[in-house]
C-alpha atoms as a PDB file:
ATOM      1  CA  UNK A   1     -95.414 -25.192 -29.747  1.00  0.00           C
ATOM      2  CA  UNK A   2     -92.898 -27.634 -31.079  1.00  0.00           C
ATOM      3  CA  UNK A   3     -91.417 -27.801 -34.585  1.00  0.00           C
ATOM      4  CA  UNK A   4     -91.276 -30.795 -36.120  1.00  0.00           C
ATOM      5  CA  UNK A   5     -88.463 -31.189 -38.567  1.00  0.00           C
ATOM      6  CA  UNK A   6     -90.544 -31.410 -41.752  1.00  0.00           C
ATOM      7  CA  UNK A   7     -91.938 -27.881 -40.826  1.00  0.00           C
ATOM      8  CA  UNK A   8     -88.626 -26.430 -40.238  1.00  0.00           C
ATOM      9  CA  UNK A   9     -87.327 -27.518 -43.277  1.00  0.00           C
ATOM     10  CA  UNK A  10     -90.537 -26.266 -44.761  1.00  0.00           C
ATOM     11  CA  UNK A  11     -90.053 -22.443 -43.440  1.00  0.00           C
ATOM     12  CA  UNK A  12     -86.189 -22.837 -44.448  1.00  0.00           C
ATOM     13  CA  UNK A  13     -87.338 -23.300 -48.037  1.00  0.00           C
ATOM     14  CA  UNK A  14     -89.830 -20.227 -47.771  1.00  0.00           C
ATOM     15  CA  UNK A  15     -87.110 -17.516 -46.304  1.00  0.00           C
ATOM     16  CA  UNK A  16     -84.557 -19.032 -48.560  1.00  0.00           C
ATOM     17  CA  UNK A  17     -87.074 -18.481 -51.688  1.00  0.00           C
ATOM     18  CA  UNK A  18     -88.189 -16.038 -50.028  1.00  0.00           C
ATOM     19  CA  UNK A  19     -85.050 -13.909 -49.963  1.00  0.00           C
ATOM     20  CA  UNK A  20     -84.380 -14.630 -53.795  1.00  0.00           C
ATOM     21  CA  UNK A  21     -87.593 -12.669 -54.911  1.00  0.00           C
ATOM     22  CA  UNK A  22     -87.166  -9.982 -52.461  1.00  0.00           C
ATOM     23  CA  UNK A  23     -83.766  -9.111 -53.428  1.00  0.00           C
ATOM     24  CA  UNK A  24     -85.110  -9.579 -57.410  1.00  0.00           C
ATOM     25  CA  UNK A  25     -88.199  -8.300 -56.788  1.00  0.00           C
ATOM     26  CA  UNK A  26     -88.249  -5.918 -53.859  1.00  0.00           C
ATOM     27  CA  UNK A  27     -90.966  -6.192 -51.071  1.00  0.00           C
ATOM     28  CA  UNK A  28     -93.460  -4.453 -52.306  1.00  0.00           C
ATOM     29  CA  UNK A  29     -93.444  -6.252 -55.300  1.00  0.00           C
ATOM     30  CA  UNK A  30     -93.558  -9.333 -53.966  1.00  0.00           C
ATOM     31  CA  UNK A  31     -96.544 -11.672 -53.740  1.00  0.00           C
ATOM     32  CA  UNK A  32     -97.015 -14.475 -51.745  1.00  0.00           C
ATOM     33  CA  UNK A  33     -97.853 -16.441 -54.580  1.00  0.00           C
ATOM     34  CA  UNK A  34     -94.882 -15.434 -55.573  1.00  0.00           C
ATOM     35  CA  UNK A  35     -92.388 -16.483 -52.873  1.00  0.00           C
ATOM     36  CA  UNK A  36     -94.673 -20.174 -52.511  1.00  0.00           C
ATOM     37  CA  UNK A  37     -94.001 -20.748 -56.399  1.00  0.00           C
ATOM     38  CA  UNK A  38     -89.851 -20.298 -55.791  1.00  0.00           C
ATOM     39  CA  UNK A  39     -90.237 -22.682 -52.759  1.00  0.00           C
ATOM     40  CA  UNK A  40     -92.251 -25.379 -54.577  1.00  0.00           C
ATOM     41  CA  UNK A  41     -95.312 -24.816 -51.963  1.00  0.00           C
ATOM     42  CA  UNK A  42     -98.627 -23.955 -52.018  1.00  0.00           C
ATOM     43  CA  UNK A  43    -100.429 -21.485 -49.913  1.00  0.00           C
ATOM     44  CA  UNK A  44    -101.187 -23.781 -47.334  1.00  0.00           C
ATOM     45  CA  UNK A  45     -97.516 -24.036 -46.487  1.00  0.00           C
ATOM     46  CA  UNK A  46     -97.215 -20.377 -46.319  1.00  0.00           C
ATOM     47  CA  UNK A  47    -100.172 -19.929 -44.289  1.00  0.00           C
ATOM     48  CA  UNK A  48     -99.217 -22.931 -41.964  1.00  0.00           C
ATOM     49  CA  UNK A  49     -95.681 -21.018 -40.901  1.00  0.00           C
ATOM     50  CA  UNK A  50     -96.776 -17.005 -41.489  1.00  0.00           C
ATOM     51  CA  UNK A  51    -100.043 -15.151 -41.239  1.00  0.00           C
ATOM     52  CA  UNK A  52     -98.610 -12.519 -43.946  1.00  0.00           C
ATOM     53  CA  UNK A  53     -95.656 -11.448 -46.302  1.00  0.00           C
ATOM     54  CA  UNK A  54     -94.640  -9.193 -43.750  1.00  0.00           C
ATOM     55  CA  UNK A  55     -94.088 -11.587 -40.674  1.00  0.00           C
ATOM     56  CA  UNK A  56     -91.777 -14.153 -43.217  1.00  0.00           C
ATOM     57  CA  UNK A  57     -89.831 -10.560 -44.254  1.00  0.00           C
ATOM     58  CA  UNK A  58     -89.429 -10.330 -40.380  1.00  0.00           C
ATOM     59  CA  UNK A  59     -88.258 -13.418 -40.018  1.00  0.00           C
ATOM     60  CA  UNK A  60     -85.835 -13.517 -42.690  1.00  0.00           C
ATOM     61  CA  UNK A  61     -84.162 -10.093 -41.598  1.00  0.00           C
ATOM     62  CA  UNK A  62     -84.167 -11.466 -37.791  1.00  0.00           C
ATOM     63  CA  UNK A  63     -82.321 -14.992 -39.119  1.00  0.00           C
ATOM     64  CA  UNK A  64     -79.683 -12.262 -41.287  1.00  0.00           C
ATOM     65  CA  UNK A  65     -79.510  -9.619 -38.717  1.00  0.00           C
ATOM     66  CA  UNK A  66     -78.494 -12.084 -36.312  1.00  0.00           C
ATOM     67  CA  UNK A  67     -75.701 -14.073 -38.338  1.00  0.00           C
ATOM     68  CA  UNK A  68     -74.006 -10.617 -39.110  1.00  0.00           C
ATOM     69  CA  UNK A  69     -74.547  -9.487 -35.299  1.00  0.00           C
ATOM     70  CA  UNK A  70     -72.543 -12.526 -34.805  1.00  0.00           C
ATOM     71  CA  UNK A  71     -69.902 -12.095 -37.161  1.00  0.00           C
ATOM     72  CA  UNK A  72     -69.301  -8.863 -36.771  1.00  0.00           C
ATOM     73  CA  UNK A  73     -68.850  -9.389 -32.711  1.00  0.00           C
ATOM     74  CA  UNK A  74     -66.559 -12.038 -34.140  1.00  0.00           C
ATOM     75  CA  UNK A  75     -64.327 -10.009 -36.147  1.00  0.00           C
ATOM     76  CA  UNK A  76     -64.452  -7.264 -32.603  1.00  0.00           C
ATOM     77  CA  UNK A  77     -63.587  -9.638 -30.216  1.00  0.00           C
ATOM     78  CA  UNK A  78     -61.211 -11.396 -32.022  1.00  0.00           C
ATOM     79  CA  UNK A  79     -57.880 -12.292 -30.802  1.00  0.00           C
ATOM     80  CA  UNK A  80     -55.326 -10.472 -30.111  1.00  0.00           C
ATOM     81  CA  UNK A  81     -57.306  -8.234 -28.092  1.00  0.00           C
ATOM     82  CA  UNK A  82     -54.928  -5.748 -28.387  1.00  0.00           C
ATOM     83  CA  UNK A  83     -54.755  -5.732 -31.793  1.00  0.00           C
ATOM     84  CA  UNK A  84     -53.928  -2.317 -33.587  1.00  0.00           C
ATOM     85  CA  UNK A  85     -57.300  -0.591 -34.410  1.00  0.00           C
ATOM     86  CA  UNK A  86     -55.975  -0.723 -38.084  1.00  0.00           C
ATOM     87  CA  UNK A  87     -55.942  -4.606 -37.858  1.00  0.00           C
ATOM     88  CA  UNK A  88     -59.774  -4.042 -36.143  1.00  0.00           C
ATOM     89  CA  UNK A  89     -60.969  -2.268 -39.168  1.00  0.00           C
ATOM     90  CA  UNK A  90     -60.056  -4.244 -41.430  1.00  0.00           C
ATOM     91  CA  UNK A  91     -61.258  -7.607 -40.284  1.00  0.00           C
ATOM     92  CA  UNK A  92     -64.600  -5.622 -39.461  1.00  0.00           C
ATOM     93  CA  UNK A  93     -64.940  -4.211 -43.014  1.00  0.00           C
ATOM     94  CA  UNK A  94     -64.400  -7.882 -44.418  1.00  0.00           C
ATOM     95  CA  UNK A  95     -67.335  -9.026 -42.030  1.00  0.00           C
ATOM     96  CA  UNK A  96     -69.575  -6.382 -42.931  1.00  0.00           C
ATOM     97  CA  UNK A  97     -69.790  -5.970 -46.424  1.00  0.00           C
ATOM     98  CA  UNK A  98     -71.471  -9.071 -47.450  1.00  0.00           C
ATOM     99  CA  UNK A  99     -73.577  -9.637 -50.942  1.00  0.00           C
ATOM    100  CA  UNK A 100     -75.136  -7.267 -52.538  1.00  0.00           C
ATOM    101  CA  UNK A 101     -78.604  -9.229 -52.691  1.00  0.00           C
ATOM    102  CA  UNK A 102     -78.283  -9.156 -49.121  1.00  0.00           C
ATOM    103  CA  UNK A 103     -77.543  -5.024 -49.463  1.00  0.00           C
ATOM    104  CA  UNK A 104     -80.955  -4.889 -51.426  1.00  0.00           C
ATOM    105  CA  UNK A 105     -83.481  -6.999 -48.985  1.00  0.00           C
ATOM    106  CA  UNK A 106     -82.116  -4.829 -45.594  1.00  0.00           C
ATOM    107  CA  UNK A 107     -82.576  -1.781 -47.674  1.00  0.00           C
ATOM    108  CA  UNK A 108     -86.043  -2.285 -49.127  1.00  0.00           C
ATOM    109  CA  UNK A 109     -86.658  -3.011 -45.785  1.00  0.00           C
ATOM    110  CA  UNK A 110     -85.341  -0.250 -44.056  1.00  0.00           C
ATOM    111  CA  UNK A 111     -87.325   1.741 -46.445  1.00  0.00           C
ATOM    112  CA  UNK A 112     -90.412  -0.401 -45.544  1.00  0.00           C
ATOM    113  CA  UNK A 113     -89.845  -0.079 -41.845  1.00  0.00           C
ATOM    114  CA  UNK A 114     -89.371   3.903 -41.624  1.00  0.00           C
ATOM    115  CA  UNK A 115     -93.032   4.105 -42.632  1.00  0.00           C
ATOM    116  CA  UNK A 116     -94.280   1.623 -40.363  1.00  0.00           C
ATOM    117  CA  UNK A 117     -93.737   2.777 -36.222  1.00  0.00           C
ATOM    118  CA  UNK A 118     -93.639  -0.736 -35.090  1.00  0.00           C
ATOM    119  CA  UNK A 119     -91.138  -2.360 -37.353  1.00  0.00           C
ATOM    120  CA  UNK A 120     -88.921   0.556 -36.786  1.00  0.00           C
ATOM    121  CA  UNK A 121     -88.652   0.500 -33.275  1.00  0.00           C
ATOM    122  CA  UNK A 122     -88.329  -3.474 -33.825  1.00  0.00           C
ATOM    123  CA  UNK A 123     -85.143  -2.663 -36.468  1.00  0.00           C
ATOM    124  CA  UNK A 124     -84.287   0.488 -34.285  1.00  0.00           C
ATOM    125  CA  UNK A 125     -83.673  -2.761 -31.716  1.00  0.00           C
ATOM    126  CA  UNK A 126     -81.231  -4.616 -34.421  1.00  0.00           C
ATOM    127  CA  UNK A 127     -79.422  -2.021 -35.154  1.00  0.00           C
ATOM    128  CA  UNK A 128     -78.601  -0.921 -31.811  1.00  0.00           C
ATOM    129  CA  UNK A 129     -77.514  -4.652 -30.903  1.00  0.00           C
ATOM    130  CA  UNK A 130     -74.552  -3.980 -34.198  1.00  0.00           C
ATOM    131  CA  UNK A 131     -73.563  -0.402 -32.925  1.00  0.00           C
ATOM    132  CA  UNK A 132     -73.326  -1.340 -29.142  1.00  0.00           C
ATOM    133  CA  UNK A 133     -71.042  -4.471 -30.349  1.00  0.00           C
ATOM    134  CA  UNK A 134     -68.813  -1.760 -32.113  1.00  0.00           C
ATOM    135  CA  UNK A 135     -68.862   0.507 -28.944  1.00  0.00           C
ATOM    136  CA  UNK A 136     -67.482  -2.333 -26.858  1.00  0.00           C
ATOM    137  CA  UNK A 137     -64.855  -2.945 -28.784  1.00  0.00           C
ATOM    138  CA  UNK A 138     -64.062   1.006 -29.091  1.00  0.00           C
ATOM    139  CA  UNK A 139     -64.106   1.024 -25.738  1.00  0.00           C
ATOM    140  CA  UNK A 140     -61.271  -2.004 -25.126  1.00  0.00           C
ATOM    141  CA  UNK A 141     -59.205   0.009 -27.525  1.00  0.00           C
ATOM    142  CA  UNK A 142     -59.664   3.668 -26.420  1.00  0.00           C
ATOM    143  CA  UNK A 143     -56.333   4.218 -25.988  1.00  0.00           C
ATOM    144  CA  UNK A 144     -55.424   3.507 -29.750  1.00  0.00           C
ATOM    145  CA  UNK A 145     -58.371   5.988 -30.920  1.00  0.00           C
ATOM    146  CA  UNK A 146     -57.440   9.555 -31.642  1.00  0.00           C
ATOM    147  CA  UNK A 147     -61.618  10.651 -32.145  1.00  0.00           C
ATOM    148  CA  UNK A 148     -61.962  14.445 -34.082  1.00  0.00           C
ATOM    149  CA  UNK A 149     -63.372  17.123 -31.977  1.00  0.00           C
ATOM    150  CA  UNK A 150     -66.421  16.358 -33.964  1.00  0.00           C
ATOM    151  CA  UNK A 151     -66.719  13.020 -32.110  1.00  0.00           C
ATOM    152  CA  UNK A 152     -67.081  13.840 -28.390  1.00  0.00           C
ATOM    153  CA  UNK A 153     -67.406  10.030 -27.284  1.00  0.00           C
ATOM    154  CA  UNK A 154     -66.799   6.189 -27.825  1.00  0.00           C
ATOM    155  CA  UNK A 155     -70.767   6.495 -28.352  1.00  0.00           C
ATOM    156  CA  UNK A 156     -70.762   8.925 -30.749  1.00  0.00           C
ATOM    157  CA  UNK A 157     -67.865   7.177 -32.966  1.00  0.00           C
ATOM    158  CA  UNK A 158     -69.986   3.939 -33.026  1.00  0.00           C
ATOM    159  CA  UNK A 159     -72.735   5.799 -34.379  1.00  0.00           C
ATOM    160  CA  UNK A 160     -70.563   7.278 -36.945  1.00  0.00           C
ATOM    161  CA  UNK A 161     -68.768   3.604 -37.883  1.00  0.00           C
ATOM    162  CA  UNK A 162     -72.625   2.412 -38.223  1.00  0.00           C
ATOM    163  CA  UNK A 163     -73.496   5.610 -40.649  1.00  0.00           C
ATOM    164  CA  UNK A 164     -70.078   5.239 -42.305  1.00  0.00           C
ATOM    165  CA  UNK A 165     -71.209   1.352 -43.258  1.00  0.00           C
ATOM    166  CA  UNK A 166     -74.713   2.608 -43.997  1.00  0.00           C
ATOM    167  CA  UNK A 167     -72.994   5.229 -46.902  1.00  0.00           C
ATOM    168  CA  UNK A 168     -70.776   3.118 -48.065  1.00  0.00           C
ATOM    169  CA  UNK A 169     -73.066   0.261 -48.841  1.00  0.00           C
ATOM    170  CA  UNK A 170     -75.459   2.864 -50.701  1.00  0.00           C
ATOM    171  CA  UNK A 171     -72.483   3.157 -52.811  1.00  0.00           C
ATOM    172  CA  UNK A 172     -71.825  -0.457 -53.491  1.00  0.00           C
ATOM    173  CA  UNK A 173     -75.444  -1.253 -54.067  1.00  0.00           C
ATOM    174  CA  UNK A 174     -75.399   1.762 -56.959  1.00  0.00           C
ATOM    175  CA  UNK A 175     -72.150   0.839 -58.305  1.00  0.00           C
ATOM    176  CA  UNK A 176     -71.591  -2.706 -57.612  1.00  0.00           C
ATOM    177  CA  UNK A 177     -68.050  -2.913 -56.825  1.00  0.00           C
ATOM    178  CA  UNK A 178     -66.905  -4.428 -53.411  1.00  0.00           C
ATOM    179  CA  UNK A 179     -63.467  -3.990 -53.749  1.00  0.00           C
ATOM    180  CA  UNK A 180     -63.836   0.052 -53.800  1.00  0.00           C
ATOM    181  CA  UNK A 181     -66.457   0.100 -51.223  1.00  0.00           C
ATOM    182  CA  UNK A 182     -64.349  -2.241 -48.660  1.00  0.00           C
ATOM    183  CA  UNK A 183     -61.560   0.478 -49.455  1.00  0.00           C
ATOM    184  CA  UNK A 184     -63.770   3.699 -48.912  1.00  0.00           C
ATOM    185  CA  UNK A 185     -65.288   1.975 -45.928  1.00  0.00           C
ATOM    186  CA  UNK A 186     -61.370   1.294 -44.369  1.00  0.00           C
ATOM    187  CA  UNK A 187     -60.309   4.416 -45.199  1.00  0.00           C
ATOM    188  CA  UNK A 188     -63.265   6.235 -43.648  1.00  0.00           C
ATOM    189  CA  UNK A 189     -62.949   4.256 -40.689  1.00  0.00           C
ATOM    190  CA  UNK A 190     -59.517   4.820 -40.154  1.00  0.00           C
ATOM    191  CA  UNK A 191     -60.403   8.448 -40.514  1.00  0.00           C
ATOM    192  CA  UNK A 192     -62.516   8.283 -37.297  1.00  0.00           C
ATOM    193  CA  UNK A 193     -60.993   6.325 -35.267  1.00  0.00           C
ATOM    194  CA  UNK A 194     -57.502   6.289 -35.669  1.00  0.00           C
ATOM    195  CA  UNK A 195     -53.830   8.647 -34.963  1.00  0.00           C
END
């Protein structure tokens, strides 16, 4: 099915309002009502893009998920290649610690996913795009990484960057200060992965 242009700009205007109440509001709080009345639209226009709340939540983490999947492979990859892992971490801490509003929707939905099988395994997808992109990059710079005993593998330490971000940004989303979790975050980081 095509998309015209007046209907793209139309479900722009509902994930964009759409992410303002859910970060306010939270999803299960959320109406649709709610999210059409901080677009400007009526039903209709909801109902003409999404079937329910749940598919435009989808959406809206999918259109997220995949800007920081790109960043973050950004901030990996970028050159010099053989960059000191130090140099690594901290270009990949400044990628991944975006805004907290942001914090709030991918946590109320992680929430709202771990009771629900299917989203799960459909997040359970997203997040295994983010930790592979880490592994890669581990694995161009093995040499540099000193991994504890704790941490048989490359694998294993890319799970552990991932669950490093996930604490940390538990932290910031209770205290609300970026500049100490971007330092916990580099410092736990450098913990795992470096000499």
């Amino acid at each position: 099915m095509r998309v015209t242009k007046r209907r793209a700009e139309t479900k722009a205007r509902l994930l964009d309002a759409a992410f303002d109440v859910f970060a306010a509001r939270g999803f299960g709080q959320t109406r649709i009502d709610d999210v059409c009345a901080a677009a400007g639209y009526t039903r209709g226009a909801f109902y003409s893009n999404y079937t329910t709340l749940e598919e435009l939540f989808f959406d809206l983490y999918d259109e997220r998920a995949a800007l920081i999947a790109t960043q973050v492979t950004e901030a990996l990859t970028a050159p010099p290649l053989d960059a000191p892992v130090e140099l690594i971490i901290e270009r990949t801490v400044a990628t991944l610690l975006l805004d907290r509003d942001w914090l709030l929707v991918k946590t109320d939905f992680l929430l709202h996913a771990a009771r629900n099988p299917t989203l799960a395994r459909r997040l359970a997808g997203h997040r295994d795009q983010l930790r592979q992109a880490v592994q890669d990059r581990l694995n161009s710079v093995r040499g540099q990484l000193a991994l504890p005993s704790a941490i048989p593998d490359v694998a294993s330490a890319a799970r552990s960057v991932v669950a490093a971000y996930d604490g940390v940004t538990v932290q910031l989303l209770l205290d609300s200060d970026v500049l100490a979790a971007r330092t916990w975050l580099t410092q736990l980081l450098t913990a795992l992965l470096t000499r």
